[in-house]
Protein backbone atom coordinates (compact mmCIF):
# COMPACT_ATOMS: atom_id res chain seq x y z
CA UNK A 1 0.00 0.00 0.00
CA UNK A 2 1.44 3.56 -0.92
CA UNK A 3 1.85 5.89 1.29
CA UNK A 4 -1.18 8.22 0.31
CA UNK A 5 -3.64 5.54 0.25
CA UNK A 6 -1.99 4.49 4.05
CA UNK A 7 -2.68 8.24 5.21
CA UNK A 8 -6.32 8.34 4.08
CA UNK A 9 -7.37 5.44 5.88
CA UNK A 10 -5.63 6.33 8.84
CA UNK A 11 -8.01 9.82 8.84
CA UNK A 12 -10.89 7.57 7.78
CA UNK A 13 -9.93 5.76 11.02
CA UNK A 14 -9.21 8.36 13.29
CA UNK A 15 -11.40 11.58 11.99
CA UNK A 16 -14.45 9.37 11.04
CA UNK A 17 -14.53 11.17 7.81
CA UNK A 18 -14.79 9.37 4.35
CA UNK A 19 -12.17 8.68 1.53
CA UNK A 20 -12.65 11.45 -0.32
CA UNK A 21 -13.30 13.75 2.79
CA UNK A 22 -10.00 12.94 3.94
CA UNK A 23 -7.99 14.13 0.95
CA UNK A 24 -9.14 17.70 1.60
CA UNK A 25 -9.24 17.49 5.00
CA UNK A 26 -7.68 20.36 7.16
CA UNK A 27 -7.29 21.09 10.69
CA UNK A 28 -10.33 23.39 12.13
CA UNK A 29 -11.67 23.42 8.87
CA UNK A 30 -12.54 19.49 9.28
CA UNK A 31 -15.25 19.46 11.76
CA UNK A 32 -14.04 16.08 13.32
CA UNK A 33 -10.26 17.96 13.41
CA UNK A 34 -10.16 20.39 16.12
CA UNK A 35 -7.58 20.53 19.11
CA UNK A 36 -8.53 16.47 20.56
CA UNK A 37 -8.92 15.11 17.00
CA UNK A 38 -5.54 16.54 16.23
CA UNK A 39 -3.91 14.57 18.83
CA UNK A 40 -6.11 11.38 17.82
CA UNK A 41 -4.55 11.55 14.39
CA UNK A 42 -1.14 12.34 15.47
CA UNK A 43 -0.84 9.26 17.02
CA UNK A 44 -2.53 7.19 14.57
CA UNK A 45 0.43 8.46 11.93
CA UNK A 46 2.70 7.25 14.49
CA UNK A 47 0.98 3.91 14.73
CA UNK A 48 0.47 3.40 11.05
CA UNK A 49 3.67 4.19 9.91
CA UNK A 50 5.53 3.44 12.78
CA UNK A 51 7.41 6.96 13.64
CA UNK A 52 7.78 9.10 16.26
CA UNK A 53 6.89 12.65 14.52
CA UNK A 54 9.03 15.86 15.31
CA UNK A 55 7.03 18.09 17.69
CA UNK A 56 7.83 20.51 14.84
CA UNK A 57 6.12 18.30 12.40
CA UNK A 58 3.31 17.66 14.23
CA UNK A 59 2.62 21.47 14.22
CA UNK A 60 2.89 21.78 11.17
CA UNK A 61 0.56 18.49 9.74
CA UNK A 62 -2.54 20.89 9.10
CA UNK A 63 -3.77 19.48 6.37
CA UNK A 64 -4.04 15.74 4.08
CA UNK A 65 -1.55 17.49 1.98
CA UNK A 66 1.14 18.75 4.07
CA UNK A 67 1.09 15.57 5.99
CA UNK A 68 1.91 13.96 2.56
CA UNK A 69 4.91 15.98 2.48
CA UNK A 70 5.99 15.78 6.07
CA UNK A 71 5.45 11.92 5.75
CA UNK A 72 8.17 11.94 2.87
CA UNK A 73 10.71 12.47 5.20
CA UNK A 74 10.52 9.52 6.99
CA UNK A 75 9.57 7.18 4.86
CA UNK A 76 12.19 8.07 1.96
């Protein structure tokens, strides 16, 4: 499984929201992604891709797409 298709099941999983929800998804503008969901999902990355995110990066994972990007960097 790639790692896009990994990520949107993991919000799927952790947000409630549906496939195609989850590609647009953003924090605070996802209703299920506020402060507590943001934590939720933090550490179902973790879990799924086994990782232990930068507190930096975990600041900065506001949206489906940005995670994307942040994901690259630890999974080459």
């Amino acid at each position: 499984m790639d790692v896009r298709q990994k990520l949107i099941e993991v919000f799927v999983a952790a947000l409630g929201v549906s496939a195609t929800e989850a590609e647009t998804a953003a924090f605070k503008t996802t209703r299920q992604w506020d402060s507590v969901g943001h934590v939720n999902l933090m550490n179902a990355v973790e879990e799924a891709f086994d990782i232990s995110l930068d507190p930096d990066d975990i600041m900065d994972f506001k949206s489906f797409a940005e995670g994307l990007k942040i994901l690259e960097k630890y999974n080459g």
